[in-house]
Protein backbone atom coordinates (compact mmCIF):
# COMPACT_ATOMS: atom_id res chain seq x y z
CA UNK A 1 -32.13 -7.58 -107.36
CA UNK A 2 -33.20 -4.25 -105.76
CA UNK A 3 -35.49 -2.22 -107.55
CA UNK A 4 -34.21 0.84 -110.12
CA UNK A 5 -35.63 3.82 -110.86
CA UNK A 6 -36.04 6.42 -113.57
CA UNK A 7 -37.37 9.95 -114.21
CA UNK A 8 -39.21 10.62 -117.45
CA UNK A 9 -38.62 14.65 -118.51
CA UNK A 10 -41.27 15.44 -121.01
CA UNK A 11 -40.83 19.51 -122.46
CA UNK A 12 -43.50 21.68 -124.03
CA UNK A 13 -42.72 20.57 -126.80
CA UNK A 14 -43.16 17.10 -126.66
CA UNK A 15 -39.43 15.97 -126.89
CA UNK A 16 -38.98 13.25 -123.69
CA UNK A 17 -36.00 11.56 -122.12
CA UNK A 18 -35.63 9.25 -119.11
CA UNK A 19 -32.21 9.76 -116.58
CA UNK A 20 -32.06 6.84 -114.45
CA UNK A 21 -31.87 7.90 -110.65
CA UNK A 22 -31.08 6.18 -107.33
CA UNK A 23 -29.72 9.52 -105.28
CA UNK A 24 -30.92 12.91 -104.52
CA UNK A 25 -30.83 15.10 -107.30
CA UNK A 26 -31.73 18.92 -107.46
CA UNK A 27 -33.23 19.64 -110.65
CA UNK A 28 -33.22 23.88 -111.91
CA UNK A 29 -32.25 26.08 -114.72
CA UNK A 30 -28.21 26.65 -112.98
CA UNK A 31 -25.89 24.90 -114.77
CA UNK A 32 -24.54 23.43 -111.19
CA UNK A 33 -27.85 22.04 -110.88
CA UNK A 34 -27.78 17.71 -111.04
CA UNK A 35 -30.30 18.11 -113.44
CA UNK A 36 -30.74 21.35 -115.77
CA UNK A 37 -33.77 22.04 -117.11
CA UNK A 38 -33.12 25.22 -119.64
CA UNK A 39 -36.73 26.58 -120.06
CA UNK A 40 -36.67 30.26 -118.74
CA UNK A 41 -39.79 29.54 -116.93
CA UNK A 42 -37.86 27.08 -114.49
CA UNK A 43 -36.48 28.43 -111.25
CA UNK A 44 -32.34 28.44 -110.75
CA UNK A 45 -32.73 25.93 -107.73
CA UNK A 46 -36.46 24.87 -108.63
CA UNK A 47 -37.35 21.23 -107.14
CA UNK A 48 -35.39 18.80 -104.67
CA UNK A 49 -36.02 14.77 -105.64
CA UNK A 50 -34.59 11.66 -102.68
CA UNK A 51 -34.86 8.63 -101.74
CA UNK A 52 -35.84 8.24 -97.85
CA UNK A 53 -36.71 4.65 -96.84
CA UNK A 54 -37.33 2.90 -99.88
CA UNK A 55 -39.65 6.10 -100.86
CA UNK A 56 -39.16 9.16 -103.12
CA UNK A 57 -40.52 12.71 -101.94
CA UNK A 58 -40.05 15.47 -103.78
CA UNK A 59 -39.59 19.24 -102.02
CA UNK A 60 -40.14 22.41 -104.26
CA UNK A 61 -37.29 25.19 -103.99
CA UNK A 62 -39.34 28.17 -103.77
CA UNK A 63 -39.94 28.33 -107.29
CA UNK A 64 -40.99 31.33 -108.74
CA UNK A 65 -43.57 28.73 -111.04
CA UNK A 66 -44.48 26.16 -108.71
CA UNK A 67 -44.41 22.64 -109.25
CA UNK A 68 -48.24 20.98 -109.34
CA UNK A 69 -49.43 17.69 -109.06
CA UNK A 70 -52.61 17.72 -111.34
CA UNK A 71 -54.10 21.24 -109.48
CA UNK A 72 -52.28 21.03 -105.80
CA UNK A 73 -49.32 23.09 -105.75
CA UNK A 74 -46.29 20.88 -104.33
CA UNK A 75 -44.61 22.35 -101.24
CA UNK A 76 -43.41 18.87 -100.12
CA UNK A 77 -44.91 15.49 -100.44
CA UNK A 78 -43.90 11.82 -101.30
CA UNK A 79 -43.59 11.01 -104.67
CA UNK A 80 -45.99 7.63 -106.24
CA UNK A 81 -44.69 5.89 -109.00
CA UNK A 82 -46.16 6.63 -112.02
CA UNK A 83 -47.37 9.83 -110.75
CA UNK A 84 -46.79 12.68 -112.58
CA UNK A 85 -45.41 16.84 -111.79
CA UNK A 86 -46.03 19.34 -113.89
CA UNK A 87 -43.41 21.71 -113.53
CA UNK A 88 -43.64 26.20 -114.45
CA UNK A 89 -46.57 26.13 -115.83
CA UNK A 90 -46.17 23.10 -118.02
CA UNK A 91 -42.62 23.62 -119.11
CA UNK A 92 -41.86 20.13 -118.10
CA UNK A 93 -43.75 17.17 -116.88
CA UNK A 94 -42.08 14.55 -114.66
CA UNK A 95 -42.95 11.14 -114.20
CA UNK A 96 -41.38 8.25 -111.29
CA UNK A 97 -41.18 5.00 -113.17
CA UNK A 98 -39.44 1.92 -111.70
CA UNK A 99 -37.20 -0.19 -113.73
CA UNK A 100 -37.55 -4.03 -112.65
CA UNK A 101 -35.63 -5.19 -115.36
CA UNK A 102 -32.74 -7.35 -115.60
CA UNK A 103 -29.27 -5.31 -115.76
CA UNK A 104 -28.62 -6.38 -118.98
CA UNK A 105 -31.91 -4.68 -120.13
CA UNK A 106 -31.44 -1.78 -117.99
CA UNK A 107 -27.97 -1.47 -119.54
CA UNK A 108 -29.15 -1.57 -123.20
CA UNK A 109 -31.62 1.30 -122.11
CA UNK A 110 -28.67 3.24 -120.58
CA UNK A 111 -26.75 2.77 -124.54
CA UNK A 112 -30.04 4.01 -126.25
CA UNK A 113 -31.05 6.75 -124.38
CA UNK A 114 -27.75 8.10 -125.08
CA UNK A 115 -27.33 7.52 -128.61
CA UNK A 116 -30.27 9.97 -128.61
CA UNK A 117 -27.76 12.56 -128.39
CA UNK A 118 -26.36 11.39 -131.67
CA UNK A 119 -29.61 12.60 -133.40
CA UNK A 120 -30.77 16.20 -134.72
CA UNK A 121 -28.62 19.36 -134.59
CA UNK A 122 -27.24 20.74 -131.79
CA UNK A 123 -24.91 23.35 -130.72
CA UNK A 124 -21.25 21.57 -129.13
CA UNK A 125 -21.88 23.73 -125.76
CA UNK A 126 -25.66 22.24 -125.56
CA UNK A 127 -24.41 18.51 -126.72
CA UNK A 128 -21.49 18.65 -123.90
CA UNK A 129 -24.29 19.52 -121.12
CA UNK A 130 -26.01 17.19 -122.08
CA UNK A 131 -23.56 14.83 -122.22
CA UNK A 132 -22.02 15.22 -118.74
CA UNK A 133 -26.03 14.98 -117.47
CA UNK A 134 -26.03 11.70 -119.15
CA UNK A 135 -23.11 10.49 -117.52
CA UNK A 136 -23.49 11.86 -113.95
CA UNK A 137 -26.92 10.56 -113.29
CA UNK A 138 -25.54 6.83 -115.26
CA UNK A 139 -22.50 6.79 -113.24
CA UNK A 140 -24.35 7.99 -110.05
CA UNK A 141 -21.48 10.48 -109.57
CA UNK A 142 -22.15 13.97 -107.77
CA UNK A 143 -19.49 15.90 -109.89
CA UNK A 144 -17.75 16.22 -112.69
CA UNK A 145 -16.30 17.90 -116.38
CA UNK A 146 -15.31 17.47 -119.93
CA UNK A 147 -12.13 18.93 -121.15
CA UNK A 148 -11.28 19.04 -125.03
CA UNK A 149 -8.01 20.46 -126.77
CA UNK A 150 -7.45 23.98 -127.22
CA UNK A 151 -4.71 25.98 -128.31
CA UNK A 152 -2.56 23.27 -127.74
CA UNK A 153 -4.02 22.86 -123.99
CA UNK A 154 -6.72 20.88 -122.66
CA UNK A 155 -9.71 23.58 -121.42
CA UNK A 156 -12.58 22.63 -119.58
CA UNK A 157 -15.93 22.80 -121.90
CA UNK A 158 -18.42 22.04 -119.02
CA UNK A 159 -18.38 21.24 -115.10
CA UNK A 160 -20.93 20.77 -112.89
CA UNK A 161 -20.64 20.77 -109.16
CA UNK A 162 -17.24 22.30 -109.07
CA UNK A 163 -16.00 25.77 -107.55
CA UNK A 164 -14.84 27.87 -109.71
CA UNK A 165 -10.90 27.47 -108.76
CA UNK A 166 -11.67 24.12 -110.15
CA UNK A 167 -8.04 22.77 -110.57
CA UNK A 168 -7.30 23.27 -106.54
CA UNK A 169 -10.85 21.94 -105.59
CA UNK A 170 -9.66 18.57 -107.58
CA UNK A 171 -5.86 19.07 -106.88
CA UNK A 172 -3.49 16.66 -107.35
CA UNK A 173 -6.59 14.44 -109.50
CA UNK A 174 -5.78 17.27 -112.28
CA UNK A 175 -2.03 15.64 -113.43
CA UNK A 176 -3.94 12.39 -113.79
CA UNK A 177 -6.50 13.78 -116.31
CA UNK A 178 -4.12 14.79 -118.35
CA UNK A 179 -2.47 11.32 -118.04
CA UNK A 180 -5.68 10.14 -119.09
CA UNK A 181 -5.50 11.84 -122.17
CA UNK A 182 -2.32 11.37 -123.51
CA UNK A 183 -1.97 7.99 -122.57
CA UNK A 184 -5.79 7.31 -123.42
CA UNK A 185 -5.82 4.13 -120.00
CA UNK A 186 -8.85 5.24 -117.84
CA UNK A 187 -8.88 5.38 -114.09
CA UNK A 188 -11.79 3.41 -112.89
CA UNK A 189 -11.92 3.51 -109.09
CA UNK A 190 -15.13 3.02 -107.24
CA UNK A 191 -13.94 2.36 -103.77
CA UNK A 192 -10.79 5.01 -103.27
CA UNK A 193 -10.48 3.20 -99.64
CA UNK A 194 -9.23 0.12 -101.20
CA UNK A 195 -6.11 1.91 -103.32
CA UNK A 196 -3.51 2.26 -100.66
CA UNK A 197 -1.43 4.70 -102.94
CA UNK A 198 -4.41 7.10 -103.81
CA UNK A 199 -5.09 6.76 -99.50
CA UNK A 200 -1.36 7.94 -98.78
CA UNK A 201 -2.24 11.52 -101.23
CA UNK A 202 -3.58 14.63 -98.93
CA UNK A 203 -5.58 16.19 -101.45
CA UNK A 204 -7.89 12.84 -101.98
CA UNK A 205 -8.34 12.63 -98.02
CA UNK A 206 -9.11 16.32 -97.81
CA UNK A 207 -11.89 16.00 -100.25
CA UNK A 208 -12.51 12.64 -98.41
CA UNK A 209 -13.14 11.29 -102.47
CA UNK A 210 -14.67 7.41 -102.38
CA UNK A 211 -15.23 7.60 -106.42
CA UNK A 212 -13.39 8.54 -108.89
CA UNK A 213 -13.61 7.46 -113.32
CA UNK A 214 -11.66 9.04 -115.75
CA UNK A 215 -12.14 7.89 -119.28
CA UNK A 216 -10.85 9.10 -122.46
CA UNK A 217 -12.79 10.35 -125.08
CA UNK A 218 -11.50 8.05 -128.22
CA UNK A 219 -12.44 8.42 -132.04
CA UNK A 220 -11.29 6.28 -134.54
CA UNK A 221 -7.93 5.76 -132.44
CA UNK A 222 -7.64 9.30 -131.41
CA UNK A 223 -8.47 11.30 -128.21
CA UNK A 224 -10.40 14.08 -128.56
CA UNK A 225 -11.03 14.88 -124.80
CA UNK A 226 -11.83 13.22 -121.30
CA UNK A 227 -14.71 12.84 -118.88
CA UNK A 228 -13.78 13.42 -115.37
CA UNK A 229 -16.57 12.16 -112.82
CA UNK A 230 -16.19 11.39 -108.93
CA UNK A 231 -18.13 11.39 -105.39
CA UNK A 232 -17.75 11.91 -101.68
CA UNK A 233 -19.26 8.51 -101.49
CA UNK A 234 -18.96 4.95 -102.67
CA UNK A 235 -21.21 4.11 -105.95
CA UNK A 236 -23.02 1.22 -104.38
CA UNK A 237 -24.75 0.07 -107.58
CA UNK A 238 -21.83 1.05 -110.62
CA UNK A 239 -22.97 0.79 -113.77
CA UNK A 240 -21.09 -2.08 -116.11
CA UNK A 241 -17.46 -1.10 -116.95
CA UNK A 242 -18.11 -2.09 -120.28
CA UNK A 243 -21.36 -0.39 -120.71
CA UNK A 244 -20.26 2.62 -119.46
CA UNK A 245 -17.39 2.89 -121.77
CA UNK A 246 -19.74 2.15 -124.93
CA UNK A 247 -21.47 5.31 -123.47
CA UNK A 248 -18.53 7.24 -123.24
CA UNK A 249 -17.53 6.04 -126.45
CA UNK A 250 -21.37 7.19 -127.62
CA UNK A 251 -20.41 10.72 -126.23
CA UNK A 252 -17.49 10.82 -127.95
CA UNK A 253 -18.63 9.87 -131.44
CA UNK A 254 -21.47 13.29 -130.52
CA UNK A 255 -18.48 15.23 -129.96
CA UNK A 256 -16.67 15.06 -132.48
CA UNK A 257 -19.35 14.71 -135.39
CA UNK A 258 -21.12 18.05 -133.75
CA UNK A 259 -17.72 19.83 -133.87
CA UNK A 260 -16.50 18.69 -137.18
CA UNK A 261 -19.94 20.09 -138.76
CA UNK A 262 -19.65 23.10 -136.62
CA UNK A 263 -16.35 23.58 -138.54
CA UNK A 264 -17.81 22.49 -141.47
CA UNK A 265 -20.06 25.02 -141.60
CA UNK A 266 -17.84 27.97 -140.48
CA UNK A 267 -15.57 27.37 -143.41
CA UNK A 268 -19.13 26.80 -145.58
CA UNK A 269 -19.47 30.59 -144.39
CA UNK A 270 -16.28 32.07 -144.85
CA UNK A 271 -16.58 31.04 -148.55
CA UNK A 272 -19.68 33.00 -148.83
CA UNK A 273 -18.42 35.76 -146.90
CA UNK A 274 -15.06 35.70 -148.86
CA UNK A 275 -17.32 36.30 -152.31
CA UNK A 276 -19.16 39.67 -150.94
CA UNK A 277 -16.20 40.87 -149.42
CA UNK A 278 -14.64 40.51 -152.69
CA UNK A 279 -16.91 42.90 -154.39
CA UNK A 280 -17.31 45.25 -151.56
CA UNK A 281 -13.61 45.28 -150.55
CA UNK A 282 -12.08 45.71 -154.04
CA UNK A 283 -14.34 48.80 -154.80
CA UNK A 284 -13.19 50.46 -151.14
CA UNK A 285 -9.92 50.12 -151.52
CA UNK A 286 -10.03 51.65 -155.42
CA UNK A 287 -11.82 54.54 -153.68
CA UNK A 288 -9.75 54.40 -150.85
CA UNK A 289 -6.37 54.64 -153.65
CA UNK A 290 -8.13 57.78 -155.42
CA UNK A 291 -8.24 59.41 -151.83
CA UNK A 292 -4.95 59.02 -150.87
CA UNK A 293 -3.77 59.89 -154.51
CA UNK A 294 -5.77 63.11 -154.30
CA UNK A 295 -4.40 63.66 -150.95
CA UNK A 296 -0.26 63.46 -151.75
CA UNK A 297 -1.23 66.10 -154.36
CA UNK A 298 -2.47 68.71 -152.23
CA UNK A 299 0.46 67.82 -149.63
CA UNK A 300 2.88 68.11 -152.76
CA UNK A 301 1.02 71.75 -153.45
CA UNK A 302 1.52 73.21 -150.37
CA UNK A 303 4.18 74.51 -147.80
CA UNK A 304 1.05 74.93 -145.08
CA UNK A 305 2.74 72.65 -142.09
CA UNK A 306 -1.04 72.62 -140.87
CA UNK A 307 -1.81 71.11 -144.19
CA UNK A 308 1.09 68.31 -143.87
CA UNK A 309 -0.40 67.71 -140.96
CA UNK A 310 -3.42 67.02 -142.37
CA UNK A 311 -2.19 65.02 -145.28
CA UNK A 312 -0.46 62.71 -142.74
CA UNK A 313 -3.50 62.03 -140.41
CA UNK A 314 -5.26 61.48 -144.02
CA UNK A 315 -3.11 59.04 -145.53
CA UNK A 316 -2.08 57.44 -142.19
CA UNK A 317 -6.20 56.74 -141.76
CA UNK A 318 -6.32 55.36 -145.64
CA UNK A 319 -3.24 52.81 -145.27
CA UNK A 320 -5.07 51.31 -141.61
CA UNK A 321 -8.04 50.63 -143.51
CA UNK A 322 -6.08 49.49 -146.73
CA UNK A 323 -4.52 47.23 -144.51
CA UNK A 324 -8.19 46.16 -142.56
CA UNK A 325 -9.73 45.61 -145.82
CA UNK A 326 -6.51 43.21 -146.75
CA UNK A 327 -6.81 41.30 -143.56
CA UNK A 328 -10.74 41.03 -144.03
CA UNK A 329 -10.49 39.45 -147.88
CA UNK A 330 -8.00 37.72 -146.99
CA UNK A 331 -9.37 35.82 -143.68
CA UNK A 332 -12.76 35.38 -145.15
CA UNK A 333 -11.43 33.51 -148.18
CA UNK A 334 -10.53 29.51 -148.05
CA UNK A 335 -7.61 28.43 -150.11
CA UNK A 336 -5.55 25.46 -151.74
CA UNK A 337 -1.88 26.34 -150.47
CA UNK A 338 -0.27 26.84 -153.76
CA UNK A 339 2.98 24.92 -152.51
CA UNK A 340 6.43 24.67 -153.40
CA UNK A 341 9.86 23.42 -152.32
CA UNK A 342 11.92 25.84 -150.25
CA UNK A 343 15.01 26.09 -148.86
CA UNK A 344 13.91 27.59 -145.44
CA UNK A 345 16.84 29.52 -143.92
CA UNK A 346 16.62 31.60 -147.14
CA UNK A 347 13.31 31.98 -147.16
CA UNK A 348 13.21 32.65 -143.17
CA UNK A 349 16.03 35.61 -143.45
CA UNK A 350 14.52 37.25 -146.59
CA UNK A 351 11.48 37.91 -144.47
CA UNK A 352 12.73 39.47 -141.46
CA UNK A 353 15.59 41.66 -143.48
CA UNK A 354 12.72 44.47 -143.72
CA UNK A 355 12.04 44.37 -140.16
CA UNK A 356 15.38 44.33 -139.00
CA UNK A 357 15.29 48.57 -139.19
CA UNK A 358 12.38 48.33 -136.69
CA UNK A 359 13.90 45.96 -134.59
CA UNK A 360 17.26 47.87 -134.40
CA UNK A 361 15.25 51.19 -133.52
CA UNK A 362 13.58 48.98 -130.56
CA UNK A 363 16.63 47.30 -129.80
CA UNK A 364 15.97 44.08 -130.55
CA UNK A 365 18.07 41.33 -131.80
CA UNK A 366 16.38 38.88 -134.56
CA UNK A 367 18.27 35.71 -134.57
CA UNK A 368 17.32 33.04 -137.33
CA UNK A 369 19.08 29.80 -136.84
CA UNK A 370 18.50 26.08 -137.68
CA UNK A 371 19.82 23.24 -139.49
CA UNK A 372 19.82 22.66 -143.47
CA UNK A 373 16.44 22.14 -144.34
CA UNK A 374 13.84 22.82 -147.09
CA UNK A 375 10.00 22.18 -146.91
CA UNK A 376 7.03 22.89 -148.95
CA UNK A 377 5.22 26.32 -148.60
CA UNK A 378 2.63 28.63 -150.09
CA UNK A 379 5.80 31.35 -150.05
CA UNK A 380 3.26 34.20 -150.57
CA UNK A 381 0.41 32.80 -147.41
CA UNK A 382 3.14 31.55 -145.31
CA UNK A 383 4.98 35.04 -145.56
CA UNK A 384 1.57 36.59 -143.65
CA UNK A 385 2.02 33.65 -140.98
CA UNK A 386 5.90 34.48 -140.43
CA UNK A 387 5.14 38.70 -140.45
CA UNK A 388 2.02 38.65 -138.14
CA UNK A 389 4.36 36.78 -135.64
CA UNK A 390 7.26 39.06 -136.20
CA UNK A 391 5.32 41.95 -135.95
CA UNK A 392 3.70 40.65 -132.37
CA UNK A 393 7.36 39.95 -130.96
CA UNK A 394 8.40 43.44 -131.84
CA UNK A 395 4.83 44.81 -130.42
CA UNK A 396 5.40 42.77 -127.21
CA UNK A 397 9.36 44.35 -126.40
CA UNK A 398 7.89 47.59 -125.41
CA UNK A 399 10.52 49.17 -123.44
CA UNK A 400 12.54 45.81 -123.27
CA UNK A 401 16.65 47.24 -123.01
CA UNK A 402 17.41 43.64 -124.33
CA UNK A 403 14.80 42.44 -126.42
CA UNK A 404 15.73 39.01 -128.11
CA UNK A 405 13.64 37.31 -130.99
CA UNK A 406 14.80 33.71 -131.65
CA UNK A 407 13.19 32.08 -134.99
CA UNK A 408 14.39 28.25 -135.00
CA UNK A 409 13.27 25.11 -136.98
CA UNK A 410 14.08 21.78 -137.22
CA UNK A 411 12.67 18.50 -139.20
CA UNK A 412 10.88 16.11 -137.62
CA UNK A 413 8.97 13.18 -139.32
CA UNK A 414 7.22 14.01 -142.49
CA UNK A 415 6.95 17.60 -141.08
CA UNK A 416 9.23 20.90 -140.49
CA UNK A 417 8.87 22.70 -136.88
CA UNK A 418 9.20 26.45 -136.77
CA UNK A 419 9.99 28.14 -133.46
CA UNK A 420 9.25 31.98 -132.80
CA UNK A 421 10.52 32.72 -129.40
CA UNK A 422 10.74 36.21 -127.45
CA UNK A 423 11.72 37.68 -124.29
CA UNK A 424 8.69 40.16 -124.52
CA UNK A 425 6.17 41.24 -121.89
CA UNK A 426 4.33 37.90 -122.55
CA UNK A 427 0.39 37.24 -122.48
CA UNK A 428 -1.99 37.30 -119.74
CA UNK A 429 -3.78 33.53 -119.28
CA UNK A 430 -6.92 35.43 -119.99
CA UNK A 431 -5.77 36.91 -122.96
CA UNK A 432 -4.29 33.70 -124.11
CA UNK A 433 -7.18 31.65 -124.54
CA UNK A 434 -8.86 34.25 -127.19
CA UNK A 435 -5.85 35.01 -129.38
CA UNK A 436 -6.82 32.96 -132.42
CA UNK A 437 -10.35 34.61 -132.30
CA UNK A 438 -11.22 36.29 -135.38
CA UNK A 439 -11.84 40.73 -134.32
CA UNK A 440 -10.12 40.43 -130.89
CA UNK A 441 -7.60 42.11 -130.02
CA UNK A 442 -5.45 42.66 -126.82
CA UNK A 443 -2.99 45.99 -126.37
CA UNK A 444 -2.81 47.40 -129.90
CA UNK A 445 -4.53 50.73 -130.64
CA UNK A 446 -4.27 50.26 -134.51
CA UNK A 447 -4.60 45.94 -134.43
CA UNK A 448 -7.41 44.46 -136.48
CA UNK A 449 -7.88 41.75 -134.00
CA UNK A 450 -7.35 39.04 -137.30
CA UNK A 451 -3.49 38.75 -137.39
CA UNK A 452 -3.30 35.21 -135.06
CA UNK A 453 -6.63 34.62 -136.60
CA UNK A 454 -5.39 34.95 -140.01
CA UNK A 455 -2.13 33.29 -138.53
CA UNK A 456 -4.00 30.30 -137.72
CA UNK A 457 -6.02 29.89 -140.51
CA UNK A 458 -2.86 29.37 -143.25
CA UNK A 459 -1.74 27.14 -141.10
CA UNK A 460 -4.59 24.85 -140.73
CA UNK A 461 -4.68 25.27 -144.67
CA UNK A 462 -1.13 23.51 -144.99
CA UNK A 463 -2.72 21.13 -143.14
CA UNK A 464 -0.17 21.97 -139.54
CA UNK A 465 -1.08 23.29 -136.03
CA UNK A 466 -0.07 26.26 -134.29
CA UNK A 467 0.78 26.53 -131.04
CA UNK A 468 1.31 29.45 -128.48
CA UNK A 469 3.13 29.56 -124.82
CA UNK A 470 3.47 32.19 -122.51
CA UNK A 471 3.80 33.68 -119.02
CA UNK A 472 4.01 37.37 -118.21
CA UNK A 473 7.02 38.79 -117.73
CA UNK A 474 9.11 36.30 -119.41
CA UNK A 475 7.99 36.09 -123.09
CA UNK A 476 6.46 34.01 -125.56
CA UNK A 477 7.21 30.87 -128.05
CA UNK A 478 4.93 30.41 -131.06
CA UNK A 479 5.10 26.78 -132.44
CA UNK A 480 4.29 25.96 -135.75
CA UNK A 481 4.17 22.47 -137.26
CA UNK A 482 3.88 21.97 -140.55
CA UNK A 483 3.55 18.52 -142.38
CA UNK A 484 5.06 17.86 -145.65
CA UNK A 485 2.87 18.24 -149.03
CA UNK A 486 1.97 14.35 -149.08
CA UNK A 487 0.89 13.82 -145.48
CA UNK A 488 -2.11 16.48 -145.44
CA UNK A 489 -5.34 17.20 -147.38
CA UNK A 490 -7.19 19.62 -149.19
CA UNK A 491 -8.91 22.45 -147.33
CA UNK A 492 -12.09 20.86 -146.21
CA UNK A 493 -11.56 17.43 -147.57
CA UNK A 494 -10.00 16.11 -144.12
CA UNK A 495 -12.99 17.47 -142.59
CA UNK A 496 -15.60 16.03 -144.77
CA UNK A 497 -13.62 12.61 -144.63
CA UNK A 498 -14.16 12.08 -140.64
CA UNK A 499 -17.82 13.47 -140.86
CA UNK A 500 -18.49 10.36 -143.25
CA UNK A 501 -16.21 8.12 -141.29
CA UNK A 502 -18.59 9.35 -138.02
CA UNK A 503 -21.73 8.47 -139.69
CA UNK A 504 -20.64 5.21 -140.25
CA UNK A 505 -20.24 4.53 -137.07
CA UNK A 506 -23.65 5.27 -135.79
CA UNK A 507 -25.46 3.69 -138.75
């Protein structure tokens, strides 16, 4: 059995972890870096670790810190077991220890080293790094990325060792990741030379790939994400299949539990925003109603056009920050969807009849079609959902000579699908992935940046998803899915649920 090796990472602070190693690694504060080591005392590209002839030696970077052994600053020099570096001035210490222990043991070491990430709080963009860490330097793998849902697409969280036109530099390896995911089988291929079909693609000879693993990321049934790893050369020592998917499955459990309290929390805050915005909000817009009052009068008194004018700048400025101090109360509060049976096509119609002037001034036909159908609704919170996506159809025609806005549904099981789809200018990619963040907003002079925010948020209260396609030029279709009142829960009870259901799990 040949001898294994591992690299103890003490901080300043005393927290220490060990990432088993049997390649060259470069360790630096760059998140491409094998190893990242966050302190801002560590240099970007800071120390060089390999294995040359059955020895390590260890090669500093040029670090702006220096790395030491005891007093000697290390330019290059071969690296003892059990010896120890002390790295920027004692932002980390590392320490070569060999592992001669059977693989079951070194296995078991692998599981508990990473259940450390299960531990303590941590922010979901710190647990993914150091998640993928974990599993590059387990797997032995030079490169890799997590992707998790979002919007409706899966988005890469965190990569390392990828360009940044990461799609091409995998290629055709992208439509099997997403394979991965919805059909949650891994690929586990150490030895690419020995798959005949993955030898006859281009795109895995012209990055000359010899490793490739591709696991889900399962919880309690569901996928939540996937792990992409793979190398220009063959993993001579793999870790256990099965091990290896306990880690992943380690990861995954992380995941989720850090991101379900993350959303926890946010909704812990909105409440607590939502009861000073209360107070402050209702007392600006009374003052807010006495200004505009005070403000028709003198327009009623006068025949001044220059004061008209004024009157109109006035009272356009008071009913924009009516309207922002609506949007505010009402994002920041979390309700119960007061819900009731509707027939939708009535409902549907009734709301767009006082757009339809707008429309016709644009030229812009609003169809509403769709089968017989009713559904239950918060009529009064669903309305906002239904108007904010109007109103961004109608924003999006611009000069469109043919603008078309097609509102659809149809039932599916134990839920109702509603369709918004227009022939607009459509949303830049870039643009795309933000539109459900609360104060942004893209091409609107007067927009409060919380309409798809706000959008998103009753949705997620009736316990449904919302989903948004779109290419420029051509337009864009706004899914929402809504399940019926008995197959969703309360606002924050669903969340709360899985939490528990996590901690089990670990415990």
């Amino acid at each position: 059995m040949s001898e294994r090796f591992s690299i103890s990472i003490r901080d300043r602070h005393g927290f220490e972890r060990a990432i088993p190693v049997n390649r060259p690694l470069v360790l630096g504060r760059q998140s491409h870096s094998d190893i990242v080591l966050s302190d801002s005392m560590v240099s970007r590209n800071h120390l060089r670790i390999e294995p040359i002839n059955g020895e390590w030696w260890v090669e500093d970077l040029g670090s702006s810190h220096g790395t030491f052994q005891e007093e000697t600053r290390v330019q290059r020099m071969r690296w003892e077991v059990g010896s120890t570096l002390r790295l920027a001035d004692g932002a980390y210490f590392l320490t070569l220890k060999s592992e001669a222990a059977f693989s079951s043991e070194v296995n078991l070491q692998a599981i508990l080293q990473t259940a450390h990430l299960l531990t303590g709080e941590i922010e979901l963009d710190d647990l993914l790094e150091q998640a993928l860490e974990r599993l590059l330097a387990i797997s032995s793998t030079d490169r890799g990325f997590i992707m998790l849902p979002e919007g409706g697409n899966l988005e890469v969280k965190v990569q390392r060792n990828l360009g940044a036109n990461m799609e091409k530099d995998i290629h055709l390896s992208m439509s099997s990741v997403r394979r991965v995911y919805e059909q949650t089988e891994a690929i586990w291929i150490h030895n690419v030379s020995a798959d005949e079909g993955l030898m006859a693609q281009q795109s895995i000879l012209d990055l000359q790939l010899k490793t490739i693993l591709c696991i889900p990321l399962v919880v309690q049934g569901k996928c939540i994400g996937v792990v992409y790893l793979d190398s220009r050369r063959i993993v001579t020592e793999p870790v256990d299949r099965a091990t290896f998917e306990a880690i992943v499955s380690l990861c995954a459990i992380a995941i989720e539990r850090t991101r379900l309290s993350e959303e926890s929390l946010r909704n812990q805050v909105l409440a607590t925003v939502g009861q000073v915005a209360s107070s402050i909000v209702h007392d600006f817009k009374n003052a807010l109603f006495v200004v505009a009052g005070h403000t028709q009068m003198l327009g009623a008194q006068s025949a001044d056009p220059k004061v008209h004018h004024h009157v109109e700048q006035i009272l356009g400025a008071v009913e924009r920050l009516s309207q922002l101090s609506t949007d505010v109360l009402d994002y920041s509060k979390i309700r119960e969807p007061k819900r009731e049976t509707l027939d939708l096509g009535t409902y549907l119609n009734a709301l767009i009849e006082p757009l339809q002037p707008r429309a016709s001034e644009l030229g812009v036909e609003v169809k509403c079609e769709g089968p017989a159908c009713t559904t239950s609704l918060d009529k009064h919170r669903f309305a906002r959902v239904i108007e904010n996506l109007l109103v961004n159809s109608l924003d999006a025609m611009g000069d469109q000579t043919a603008g078309l806005i097609a509102i659809s549904w149809e039932r599916e099981y134990n839920g109702t699908r509603i369709t918004i789809d227009d022939n607009g200018k459509g949303i830049p990619k870039k643009v795309l992935k933000r539109i459900f963040e609360p104060f942004f907003s893209h091409g609107k002079t007067k927009g409060t940046g919380l309409g798809m925010a706000t959008v998103k948020k009753i949705v997620e209260e009736h316990g449904g998803t919302v989903e948004v396609t779109s290419e420029e030029g051509t337009g864009t279709k706004v899914t929402v899915l809504v399940p019926d009142q008995g197959n969703q829960k309360g606002v924050g009870e669903d969340t709360t649920d899985r939490i528990k259901a996590l901690n089990a799990q670990v415990s």
